[in-house]
C-alpha atoms as a PDB file:
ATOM      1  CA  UNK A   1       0.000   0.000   0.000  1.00  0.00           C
ATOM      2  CA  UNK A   2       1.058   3.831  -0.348  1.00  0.00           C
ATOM      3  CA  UNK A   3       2.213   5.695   2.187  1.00  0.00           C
ATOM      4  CA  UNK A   4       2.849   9.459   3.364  1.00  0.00           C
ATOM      5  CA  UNK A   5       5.609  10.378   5.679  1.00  0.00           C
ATOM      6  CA  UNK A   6       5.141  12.583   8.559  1.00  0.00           C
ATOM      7  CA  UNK A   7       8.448  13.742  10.058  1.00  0.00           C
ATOM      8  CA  UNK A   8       8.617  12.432  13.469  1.00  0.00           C
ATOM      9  CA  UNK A   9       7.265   8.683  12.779  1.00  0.00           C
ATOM     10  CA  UNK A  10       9.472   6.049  12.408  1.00  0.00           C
ATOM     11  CA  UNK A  11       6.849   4.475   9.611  1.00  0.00           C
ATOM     12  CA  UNK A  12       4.792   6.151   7.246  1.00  0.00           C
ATOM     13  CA  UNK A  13       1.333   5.629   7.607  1.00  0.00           C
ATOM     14  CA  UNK A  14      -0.789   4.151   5.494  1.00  0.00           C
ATOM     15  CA  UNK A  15      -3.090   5.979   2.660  1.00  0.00           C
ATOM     16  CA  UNK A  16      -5.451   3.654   4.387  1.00  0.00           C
ATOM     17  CA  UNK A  17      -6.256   4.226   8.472  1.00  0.00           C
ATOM     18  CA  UNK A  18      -8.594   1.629  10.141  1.00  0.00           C
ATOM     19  CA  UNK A  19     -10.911   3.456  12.007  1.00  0.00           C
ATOM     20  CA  UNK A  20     -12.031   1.805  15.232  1.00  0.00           C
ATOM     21  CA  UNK A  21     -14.991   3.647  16.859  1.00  0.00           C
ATOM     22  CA  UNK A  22     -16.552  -0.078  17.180  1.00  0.00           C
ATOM     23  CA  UNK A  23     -14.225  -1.743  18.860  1.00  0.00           C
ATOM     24  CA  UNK A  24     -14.351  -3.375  22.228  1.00  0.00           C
ATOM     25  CA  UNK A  25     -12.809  -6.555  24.258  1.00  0.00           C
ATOM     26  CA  UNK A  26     -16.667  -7.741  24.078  1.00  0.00           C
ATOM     27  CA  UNK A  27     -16.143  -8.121  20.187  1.00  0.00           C
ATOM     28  CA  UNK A  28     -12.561  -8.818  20.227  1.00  0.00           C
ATOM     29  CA  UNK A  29     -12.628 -11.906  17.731  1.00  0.00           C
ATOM     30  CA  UNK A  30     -14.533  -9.423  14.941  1.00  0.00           C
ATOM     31  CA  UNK A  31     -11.496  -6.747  15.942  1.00  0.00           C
ATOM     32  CA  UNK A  32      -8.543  -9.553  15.491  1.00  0.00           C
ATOM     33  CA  UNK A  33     -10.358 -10.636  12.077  1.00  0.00           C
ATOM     34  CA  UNK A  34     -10.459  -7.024  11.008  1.00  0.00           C
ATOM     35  CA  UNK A  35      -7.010  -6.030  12.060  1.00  0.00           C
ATOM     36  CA  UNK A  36      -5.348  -8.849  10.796  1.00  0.00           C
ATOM     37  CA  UNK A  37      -7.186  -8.209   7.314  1.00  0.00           C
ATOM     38  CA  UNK A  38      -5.997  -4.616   7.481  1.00  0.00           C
ATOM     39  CA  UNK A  39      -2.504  -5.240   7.893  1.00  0.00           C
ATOM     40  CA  UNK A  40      -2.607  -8.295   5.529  1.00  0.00           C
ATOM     41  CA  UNK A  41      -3.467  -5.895   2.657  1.00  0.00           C
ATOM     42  CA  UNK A  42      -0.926  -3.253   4.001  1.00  0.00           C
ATOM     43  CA  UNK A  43      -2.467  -1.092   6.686  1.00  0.00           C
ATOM     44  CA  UNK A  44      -0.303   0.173   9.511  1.00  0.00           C
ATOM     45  CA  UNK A  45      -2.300   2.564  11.043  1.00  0.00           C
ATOM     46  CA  UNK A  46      -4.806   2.397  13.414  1.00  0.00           C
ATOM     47  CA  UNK A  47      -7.623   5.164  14.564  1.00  0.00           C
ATOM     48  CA  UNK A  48      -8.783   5.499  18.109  1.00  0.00           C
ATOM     49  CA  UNK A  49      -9.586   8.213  21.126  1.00  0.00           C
ATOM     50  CA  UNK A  50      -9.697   8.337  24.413  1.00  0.00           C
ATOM     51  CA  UNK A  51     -13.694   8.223  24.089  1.00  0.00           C
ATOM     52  CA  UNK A  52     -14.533   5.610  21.866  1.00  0.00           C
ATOM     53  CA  UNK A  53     -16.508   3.106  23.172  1.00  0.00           C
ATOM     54  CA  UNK A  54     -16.233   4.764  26.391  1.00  0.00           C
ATOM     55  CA  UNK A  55     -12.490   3.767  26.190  1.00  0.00           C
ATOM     56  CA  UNK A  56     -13.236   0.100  25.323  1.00  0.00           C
ATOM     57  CA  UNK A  57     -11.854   1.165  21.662  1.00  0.00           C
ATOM     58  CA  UNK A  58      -8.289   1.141  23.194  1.00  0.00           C
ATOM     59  CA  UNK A  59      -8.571  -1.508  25.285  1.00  0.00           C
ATOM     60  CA  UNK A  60      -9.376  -3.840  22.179  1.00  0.00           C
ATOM     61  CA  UNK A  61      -6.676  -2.351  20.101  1.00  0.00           C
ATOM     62  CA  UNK A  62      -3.934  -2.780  22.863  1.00  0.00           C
ATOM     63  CA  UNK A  63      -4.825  -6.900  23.564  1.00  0.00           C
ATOM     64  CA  UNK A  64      -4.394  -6.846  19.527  1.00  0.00           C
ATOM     65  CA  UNK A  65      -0.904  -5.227  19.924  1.00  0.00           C
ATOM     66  CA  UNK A  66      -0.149  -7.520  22.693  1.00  0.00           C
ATOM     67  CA  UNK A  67      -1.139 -10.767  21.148  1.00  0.00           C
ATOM     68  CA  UNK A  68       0.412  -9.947  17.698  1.00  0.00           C
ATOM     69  CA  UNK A  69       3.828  -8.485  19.218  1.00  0.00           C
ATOM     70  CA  UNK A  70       4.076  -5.974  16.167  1.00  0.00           C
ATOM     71  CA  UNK A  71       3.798  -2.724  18.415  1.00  0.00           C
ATOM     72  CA  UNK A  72       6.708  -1.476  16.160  1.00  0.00           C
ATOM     73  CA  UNK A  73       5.505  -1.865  12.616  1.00  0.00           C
ATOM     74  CA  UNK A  74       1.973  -0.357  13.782  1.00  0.00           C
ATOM     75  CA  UNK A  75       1.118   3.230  14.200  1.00  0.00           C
ATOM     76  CA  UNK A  76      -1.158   3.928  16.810  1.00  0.00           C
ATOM     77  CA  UNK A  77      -3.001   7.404  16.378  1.00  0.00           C
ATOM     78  CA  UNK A  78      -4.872   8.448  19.500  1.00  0.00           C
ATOM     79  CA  UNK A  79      -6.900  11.705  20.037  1.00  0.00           C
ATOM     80  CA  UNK A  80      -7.685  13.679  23.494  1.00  0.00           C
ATOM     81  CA  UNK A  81      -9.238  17.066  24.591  1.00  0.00           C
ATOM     82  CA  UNK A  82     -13.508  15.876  23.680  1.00  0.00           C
ATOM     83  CA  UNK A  83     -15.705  18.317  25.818  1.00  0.00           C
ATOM     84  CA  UNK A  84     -17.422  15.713  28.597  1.00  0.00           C
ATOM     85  CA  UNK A  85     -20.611  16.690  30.500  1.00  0.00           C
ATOM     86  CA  UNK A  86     -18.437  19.171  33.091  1.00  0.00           C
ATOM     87  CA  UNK A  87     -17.013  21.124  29.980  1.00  0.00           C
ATOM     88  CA  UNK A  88     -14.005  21.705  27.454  1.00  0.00           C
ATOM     89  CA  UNK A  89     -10.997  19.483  28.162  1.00  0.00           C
ATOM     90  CA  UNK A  90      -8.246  21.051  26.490  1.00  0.00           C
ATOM     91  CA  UNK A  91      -5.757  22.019  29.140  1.00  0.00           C
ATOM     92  CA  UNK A  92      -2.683  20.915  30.409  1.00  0.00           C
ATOM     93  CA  UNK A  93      -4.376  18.760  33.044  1.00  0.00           C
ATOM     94  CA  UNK A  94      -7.265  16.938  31.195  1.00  0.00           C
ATOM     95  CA  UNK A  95      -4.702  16.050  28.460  1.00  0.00           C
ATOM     96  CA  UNK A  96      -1.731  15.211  30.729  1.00  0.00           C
ATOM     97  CA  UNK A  97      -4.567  12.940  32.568  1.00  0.00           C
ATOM     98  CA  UNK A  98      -6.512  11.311  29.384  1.00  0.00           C
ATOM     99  CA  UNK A  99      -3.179   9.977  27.330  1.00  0.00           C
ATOM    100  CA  UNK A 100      -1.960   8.324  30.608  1.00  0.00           C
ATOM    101  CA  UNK A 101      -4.886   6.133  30.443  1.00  0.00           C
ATOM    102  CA  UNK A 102      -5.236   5.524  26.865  1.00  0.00           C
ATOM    103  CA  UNK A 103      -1.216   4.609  26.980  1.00  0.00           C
ATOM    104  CA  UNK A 104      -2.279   2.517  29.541  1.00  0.00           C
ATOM    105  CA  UNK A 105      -5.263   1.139  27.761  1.00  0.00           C
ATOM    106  CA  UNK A 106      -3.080   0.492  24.882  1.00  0.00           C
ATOM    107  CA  UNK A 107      -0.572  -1.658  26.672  1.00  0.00           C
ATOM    108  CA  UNK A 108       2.134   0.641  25.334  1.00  0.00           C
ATOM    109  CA  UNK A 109       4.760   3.211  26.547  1.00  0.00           C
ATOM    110  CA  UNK A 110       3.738   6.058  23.631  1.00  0.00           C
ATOM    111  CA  UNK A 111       1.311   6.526  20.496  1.00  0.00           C
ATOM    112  CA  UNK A 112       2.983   7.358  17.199  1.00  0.00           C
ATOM    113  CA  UNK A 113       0.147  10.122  16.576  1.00  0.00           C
ATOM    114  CA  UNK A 114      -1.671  12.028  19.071  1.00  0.00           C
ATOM    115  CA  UNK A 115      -4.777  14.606  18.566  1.00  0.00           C
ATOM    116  CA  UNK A 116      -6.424  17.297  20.001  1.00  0.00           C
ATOM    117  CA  UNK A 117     -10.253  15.937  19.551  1.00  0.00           C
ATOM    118  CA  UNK A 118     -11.695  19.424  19.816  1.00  0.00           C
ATOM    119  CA  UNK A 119     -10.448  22.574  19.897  1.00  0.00           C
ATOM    120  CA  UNK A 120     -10.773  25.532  22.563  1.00  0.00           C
ATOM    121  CA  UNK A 121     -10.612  28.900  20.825  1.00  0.00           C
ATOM    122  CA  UNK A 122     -10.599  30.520  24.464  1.00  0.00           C
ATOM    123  CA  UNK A 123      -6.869  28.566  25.282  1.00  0.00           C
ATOM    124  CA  UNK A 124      -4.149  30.871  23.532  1.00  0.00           C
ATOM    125  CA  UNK A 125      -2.568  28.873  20.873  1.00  0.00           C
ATOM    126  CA  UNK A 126       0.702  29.074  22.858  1.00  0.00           C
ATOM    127  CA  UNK A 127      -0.286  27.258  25.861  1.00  0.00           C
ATOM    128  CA  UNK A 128      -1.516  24.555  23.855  1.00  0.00           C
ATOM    129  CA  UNK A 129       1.935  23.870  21.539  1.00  0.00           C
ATOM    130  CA  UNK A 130       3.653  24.418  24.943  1.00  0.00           C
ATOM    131  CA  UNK A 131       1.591  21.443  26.727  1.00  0.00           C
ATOM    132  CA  UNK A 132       1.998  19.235  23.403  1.00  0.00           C
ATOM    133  CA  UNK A 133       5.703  19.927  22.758  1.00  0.00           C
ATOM    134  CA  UNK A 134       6.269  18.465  26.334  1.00  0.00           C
ATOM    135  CA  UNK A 135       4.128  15.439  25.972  1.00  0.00           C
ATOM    136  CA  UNK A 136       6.876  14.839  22.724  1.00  0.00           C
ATOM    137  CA  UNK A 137      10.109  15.866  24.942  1.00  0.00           C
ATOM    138  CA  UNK A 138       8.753  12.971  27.533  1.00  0.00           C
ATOM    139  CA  UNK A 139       8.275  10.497  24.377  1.00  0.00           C
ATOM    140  CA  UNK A 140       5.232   9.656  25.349  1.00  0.00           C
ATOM    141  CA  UNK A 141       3.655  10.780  21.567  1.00  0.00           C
ATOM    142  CA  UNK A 142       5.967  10.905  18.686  1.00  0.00           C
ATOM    143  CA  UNK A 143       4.078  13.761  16.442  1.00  0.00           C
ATOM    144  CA  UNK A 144       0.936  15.501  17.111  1.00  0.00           C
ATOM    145  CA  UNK A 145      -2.301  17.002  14.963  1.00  0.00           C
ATOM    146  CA  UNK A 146      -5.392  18.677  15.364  1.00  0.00           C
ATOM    147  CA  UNK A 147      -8.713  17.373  14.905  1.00  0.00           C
ATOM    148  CA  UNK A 148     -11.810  19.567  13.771  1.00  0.00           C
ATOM    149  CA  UNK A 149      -9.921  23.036  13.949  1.00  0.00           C
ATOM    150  CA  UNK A 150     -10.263  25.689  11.678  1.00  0.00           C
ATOM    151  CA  UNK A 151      -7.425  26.393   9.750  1.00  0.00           C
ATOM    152  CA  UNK A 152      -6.739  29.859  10.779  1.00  0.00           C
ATOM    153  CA  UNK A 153      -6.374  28.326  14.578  1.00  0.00           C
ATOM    154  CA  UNK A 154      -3.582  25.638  12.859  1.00  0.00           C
ATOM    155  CA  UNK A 155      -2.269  28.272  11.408  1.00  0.00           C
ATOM    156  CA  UNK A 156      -1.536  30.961  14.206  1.00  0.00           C
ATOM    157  CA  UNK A 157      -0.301  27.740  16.095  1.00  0.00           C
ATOM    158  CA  UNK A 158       2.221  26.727  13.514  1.00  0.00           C
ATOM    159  CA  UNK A 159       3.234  30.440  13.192  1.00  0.00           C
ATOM    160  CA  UNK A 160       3.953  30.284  16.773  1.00  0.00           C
ATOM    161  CA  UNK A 161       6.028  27.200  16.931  1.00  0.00           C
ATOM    162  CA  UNK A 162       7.637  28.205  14.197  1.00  0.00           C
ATOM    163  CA  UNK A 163       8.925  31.692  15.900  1.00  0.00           C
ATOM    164  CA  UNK A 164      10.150  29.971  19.239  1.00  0.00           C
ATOM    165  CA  UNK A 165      11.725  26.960  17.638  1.00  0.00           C
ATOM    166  CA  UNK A 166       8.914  24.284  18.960  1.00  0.00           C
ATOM    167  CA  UNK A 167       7.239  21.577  17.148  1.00  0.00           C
ATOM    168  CA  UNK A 168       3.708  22.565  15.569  1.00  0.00           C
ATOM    169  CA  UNK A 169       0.956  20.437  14.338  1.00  0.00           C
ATOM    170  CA  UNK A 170       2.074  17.847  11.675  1.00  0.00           C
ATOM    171  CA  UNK A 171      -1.300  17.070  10.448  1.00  0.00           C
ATOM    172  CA  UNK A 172      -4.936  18.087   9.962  1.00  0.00           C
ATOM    173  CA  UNK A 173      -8.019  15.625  10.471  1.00  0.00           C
ATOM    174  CA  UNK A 174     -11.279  17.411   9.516  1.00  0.00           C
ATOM    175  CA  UNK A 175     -13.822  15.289   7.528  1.00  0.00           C
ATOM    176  CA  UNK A 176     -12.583  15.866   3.717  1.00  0.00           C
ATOM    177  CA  UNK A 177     -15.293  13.948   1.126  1.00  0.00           C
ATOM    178  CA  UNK A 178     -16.777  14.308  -2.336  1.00  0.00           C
ATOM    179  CA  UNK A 179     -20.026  15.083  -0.530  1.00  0.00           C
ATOM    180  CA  UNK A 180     -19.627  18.407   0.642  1.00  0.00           C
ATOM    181  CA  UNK A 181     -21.750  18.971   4.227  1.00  0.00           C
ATOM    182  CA  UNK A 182     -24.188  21.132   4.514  1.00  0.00           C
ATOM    183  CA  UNK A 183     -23.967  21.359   8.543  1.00  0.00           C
ATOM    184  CA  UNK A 184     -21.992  19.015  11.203  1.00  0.00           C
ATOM    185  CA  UNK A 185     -22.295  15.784  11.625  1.00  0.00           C
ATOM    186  CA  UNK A 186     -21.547  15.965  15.404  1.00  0.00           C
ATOM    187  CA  UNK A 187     -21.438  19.227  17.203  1.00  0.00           C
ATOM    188  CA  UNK A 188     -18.320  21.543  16.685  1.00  0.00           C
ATOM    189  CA  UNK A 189     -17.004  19.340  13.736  1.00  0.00           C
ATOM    190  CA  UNK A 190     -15.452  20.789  10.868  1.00  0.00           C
ATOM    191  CA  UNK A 191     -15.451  19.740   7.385  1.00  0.00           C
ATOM    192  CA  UNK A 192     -13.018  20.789   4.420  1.00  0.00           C
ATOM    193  CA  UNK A 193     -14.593  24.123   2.591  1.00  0.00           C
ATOM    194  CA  UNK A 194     -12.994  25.450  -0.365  1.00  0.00           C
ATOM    195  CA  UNK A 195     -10.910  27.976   1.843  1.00  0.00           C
ATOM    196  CA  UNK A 196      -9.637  25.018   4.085  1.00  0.00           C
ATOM    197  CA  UNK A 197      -9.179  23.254   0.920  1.00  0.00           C
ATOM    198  CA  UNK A 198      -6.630  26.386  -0.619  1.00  0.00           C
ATOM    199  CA  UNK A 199      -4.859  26.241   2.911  1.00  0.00           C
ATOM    200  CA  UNK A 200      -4.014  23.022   2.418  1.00  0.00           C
ATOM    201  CA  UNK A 201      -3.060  23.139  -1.202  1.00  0.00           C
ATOM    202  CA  UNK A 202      -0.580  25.919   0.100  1.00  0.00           C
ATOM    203  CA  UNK A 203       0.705  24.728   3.083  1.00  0.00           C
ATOM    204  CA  UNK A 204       1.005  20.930   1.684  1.00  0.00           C
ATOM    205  CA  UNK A 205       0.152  19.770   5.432  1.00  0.00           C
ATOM    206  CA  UNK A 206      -0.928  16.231   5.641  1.00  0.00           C
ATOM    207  CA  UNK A 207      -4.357  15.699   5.715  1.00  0.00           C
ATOM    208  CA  UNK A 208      -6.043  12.538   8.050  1.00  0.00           C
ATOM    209  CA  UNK A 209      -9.749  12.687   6.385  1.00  0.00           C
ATOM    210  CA  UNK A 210     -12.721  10.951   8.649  1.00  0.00           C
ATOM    211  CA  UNK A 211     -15.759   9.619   6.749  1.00  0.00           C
ATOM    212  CA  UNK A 212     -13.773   9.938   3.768  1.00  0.00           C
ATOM    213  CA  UNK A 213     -17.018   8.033   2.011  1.00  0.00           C
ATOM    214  CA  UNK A 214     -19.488  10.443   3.335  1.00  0.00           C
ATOM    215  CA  UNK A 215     -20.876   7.951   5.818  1.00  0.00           C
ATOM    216  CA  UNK A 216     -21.815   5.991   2.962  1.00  0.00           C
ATOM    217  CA  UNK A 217     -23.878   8.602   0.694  1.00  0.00           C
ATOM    218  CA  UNK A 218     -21.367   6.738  -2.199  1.00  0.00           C
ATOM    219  CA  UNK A 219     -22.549   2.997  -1.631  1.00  0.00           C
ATOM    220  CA  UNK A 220     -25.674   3.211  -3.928  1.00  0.00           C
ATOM    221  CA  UNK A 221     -27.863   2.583  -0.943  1.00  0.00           C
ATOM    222  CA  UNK A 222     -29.778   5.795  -0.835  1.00  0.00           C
ATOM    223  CA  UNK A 223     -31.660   8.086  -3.207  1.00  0.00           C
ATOM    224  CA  UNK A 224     -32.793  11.823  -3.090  1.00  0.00           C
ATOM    225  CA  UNK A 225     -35.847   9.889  -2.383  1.00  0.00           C
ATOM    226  CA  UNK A 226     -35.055   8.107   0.180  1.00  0.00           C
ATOM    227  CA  UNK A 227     -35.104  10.427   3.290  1.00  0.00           C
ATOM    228  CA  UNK A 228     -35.078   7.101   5.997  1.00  0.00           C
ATOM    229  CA  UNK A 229     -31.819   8.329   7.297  1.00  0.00           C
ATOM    230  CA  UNK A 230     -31.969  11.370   9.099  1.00  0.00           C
ATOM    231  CA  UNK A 231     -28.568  12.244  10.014  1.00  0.00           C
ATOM    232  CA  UNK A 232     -27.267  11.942   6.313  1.00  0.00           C
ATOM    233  CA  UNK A 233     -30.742  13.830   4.853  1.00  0.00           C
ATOM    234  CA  UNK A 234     -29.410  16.300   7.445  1.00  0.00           C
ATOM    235  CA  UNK A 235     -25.396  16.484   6.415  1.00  0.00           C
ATOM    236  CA  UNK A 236     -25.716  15.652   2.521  1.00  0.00           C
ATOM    237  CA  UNK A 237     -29.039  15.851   1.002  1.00  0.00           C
ATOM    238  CA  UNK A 238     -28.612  19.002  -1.181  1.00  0.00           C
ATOM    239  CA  UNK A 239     -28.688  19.490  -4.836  1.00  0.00           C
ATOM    240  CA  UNK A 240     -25.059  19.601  -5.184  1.00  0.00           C
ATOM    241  CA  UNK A 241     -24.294  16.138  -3.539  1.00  0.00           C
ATOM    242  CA  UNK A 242     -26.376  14.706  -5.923  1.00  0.00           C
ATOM    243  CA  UNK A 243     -24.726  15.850  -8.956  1.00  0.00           C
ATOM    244  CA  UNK A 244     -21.339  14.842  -7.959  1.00  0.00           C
ATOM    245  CA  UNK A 245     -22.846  11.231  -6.780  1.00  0.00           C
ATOM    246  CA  UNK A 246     -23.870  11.199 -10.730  1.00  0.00           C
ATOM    247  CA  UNK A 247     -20.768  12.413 -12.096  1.00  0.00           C
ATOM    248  CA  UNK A 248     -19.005   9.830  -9.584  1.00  0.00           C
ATOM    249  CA  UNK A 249     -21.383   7.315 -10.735  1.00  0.00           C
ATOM    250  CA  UNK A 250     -20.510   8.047 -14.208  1.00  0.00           C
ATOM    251  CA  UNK A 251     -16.774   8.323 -13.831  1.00  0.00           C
ATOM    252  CA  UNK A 252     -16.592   5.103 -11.881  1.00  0.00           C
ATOM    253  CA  UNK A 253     -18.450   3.508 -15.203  1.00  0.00           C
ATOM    254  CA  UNK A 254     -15.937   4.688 -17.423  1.00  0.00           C
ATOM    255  CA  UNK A 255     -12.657   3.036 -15.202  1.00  0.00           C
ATOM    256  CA  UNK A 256     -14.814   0.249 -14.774  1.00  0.00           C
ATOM    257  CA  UNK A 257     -15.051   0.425 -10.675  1.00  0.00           C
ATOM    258  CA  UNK A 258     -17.111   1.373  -8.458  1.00  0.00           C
ATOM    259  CA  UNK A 259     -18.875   4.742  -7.176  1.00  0.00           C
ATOM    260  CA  UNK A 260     -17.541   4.381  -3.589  1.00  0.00           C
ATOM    261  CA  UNK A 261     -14.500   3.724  -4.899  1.00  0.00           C
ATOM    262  CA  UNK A 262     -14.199   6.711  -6.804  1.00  0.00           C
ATOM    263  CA  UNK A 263     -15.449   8.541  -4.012  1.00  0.00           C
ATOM    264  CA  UNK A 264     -12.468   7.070  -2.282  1.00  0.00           C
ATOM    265  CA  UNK A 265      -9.969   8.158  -4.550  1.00  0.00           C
ATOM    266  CA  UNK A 266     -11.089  11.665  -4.793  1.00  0.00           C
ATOM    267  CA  UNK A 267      -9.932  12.055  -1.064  1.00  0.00           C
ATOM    268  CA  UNK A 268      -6.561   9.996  -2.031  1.00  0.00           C
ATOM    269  CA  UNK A 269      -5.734  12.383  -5.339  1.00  0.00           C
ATOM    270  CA  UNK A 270      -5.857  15.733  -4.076  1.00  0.00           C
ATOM    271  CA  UNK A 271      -2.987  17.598  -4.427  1.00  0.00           C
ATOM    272  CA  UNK A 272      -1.436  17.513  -1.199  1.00  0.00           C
ATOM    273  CA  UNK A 273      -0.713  14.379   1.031  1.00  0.00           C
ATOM    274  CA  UNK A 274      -4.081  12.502   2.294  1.00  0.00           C
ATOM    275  CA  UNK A 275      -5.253   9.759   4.446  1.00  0.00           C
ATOM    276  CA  UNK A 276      -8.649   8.263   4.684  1.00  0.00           C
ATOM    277  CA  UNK A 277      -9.928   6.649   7.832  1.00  0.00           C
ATOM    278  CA  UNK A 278     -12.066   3.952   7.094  1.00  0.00           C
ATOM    279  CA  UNK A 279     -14.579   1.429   8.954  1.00  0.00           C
ATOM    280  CA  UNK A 280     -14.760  -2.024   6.837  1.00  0.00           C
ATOM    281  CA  UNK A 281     -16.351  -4.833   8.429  1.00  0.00           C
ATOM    282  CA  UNK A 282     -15.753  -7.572   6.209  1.00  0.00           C
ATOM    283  CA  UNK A 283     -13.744  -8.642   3.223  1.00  0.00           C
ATOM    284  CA  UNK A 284     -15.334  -7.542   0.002  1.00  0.00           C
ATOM    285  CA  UNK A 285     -15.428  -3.706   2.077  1.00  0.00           C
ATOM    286  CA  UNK A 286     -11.703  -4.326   3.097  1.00  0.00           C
ATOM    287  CA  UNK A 287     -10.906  -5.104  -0.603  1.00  0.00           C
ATOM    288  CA  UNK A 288     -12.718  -2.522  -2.201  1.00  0.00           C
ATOM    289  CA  UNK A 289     -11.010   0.210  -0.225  1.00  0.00           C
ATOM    290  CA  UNK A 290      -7.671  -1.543  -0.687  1.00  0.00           C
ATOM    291  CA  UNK A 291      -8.297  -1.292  -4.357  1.00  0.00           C
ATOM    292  CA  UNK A 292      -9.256   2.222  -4.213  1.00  0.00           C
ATOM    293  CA  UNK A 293      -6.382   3.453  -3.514  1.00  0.00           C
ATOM    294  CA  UNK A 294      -4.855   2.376  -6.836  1.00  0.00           C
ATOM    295  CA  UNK A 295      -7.212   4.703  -8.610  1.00  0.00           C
ATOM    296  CA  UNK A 296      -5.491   7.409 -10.194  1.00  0.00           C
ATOM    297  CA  UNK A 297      -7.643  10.420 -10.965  1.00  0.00           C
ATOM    298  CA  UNK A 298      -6.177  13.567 -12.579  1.00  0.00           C
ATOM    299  CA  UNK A 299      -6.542  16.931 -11.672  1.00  0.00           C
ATOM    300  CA  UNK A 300      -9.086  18.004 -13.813  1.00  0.00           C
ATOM    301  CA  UNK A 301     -11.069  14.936 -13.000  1.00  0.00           C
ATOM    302  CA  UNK A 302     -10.956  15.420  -9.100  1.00  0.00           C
ATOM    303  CA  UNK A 303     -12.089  19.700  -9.798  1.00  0.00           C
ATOM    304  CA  UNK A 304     -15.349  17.988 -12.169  1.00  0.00           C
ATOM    305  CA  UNK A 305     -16.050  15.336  -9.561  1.00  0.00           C
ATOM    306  CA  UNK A 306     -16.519  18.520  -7.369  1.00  0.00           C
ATOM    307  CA  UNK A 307     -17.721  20.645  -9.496  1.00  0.00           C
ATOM    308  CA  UNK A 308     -15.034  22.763 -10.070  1.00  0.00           C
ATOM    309  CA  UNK A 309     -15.101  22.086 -13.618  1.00  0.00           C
END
């Protein structure tokens, strides 16, 4: 499989991230079945946070680690900092607290990746590249990101590591699909607009995408008719959505695969580095993603899948 290298990893990581937001010791035989698959068709790089499954996600992942002794070839990618029912979380002592018990979860001495879940516009930039460029100097995370920030927050962080020789944010993981949405899918979550889009195009900063396949808008499943699903009526139902599922649809005719796939691809052939998290379950899903990422789409064809030509 392709990679992208972050500076700071030992590996790269994968084009390919397993997401793991099902996970749990109760379904640990469907989570070694997956796993195994993922890393049979390449995959080194695995998706969790300190509140999936109410932690269980880790747990899972780190008797996986354990059992298969391959801590070393695998990059775990861990996120902290979700607001909980007393509030925000991202300060020095809620982070400090939260990756001492996912390490722990994860039977493991330090992740590879590590994200803020959430940002806090009301914490100065500063203080937070402080707190993170310590959590680094200790070892216990490698290289660090930010998950659903705005861009002009990555930026004035980036600016100031940059200006008092510290490390700044080595990735971005908004959600980044053909279908564009309309509003969140989960409170304060931020999806790739055409201004985040530029920003990245200049900057050339890594980009981790979650539901890369639009929560499955792609699969064929649904219609503009068919309003049974509420969240993604909500997040993708709009004219626009529709015509780039056709021109997907008809693209994906043409190469002779299929529409999710070349929904896939679109997040894999931008023109700076990307990742796509994904969620397969079984096989033929593991497959079709792995095969995805051999698409190659040109430039002109990723701007007319998204209607920027």
């Amino acid at each position: 499989m392709k990679h992208l290298t972050i500076d700071g990893l030992r590996n790269g990581v994968s084009r390919l991230i397993m997401g793991s937001d099902y996970f749990a010791p109760a379904v640990y035989d469907l989570v070694r079945t997956n796993l195994d698959l993922f890393t049979s068709i390449g995959g080194n790089t695995i998706d969790t946070a300190y509140i999936y499954s109410g932690g269980k996600s880790e747990q899972a992942i780190g008797m996986w680690l354990e059992e298969r002794n391959n801590r070393k070839e695998i990059n775990i990618w861990t996120k902290g900092g979700h607001p909980n029912e007393q509030g925000k979380r991202v300060n020095k002592k809620a982070i400090e607290e939260e990756l001492a018990i996912s390490l722990e979860r994860l039977r493991t001495d330090y992740v590879d990746l590590y994200a803020l879940h959430r940002d806090d516009p009301d914490v100065p930039v500063a203080e937070i590249i402080e707190i993170l460029n310590a959590q680094v100097e200790a070892g216990r995370i490698l290289v660090f990101g930010a998950s659903n920030w705005s861009w002009q927050r990555l930026q004035e962080a980036n600016d100031y590591a940059a200006s008092h020789g510290l490390r700044g944010f080595a990735f971005n993981s908004p959600n980044l699909s053909l279908a564009r949405a309309i509003e969140p899918y989960w409170a304060d979550c931020v999806s790739v607009d055409t201004e985040t889009l530029a920003w990245h195009e200049q900057k050339n900063l890594p980009l981790l995408s979650w539901s890369a396949q639009a929560r499955g808008f792609f699969t064929g499943r649904f219609t503009p008719e068919d309003r049974s699903d509420q969240d993604l009526v909500r997040v993708f139902y709009n004219d626009e959505n529709w015509e780039r599922y056709r021109r997907a649809e008809q693209l994906a005719g043409e190469k002779g695969v299929s529409t999710i796939q070349i929904a896939l691809a679109y997040v894999l052939n931008q023109s700076f580095p990307t990742a796509a998290i994904i969620g397969p379950r079984n096989d033929a899903e593991m497959h079709s993603c792995r095969d995805a990422v051999q698409i190659e789409l040109t430039a002109e064809e990723v701007k007319w899948l998204d209607l920027r030509a």
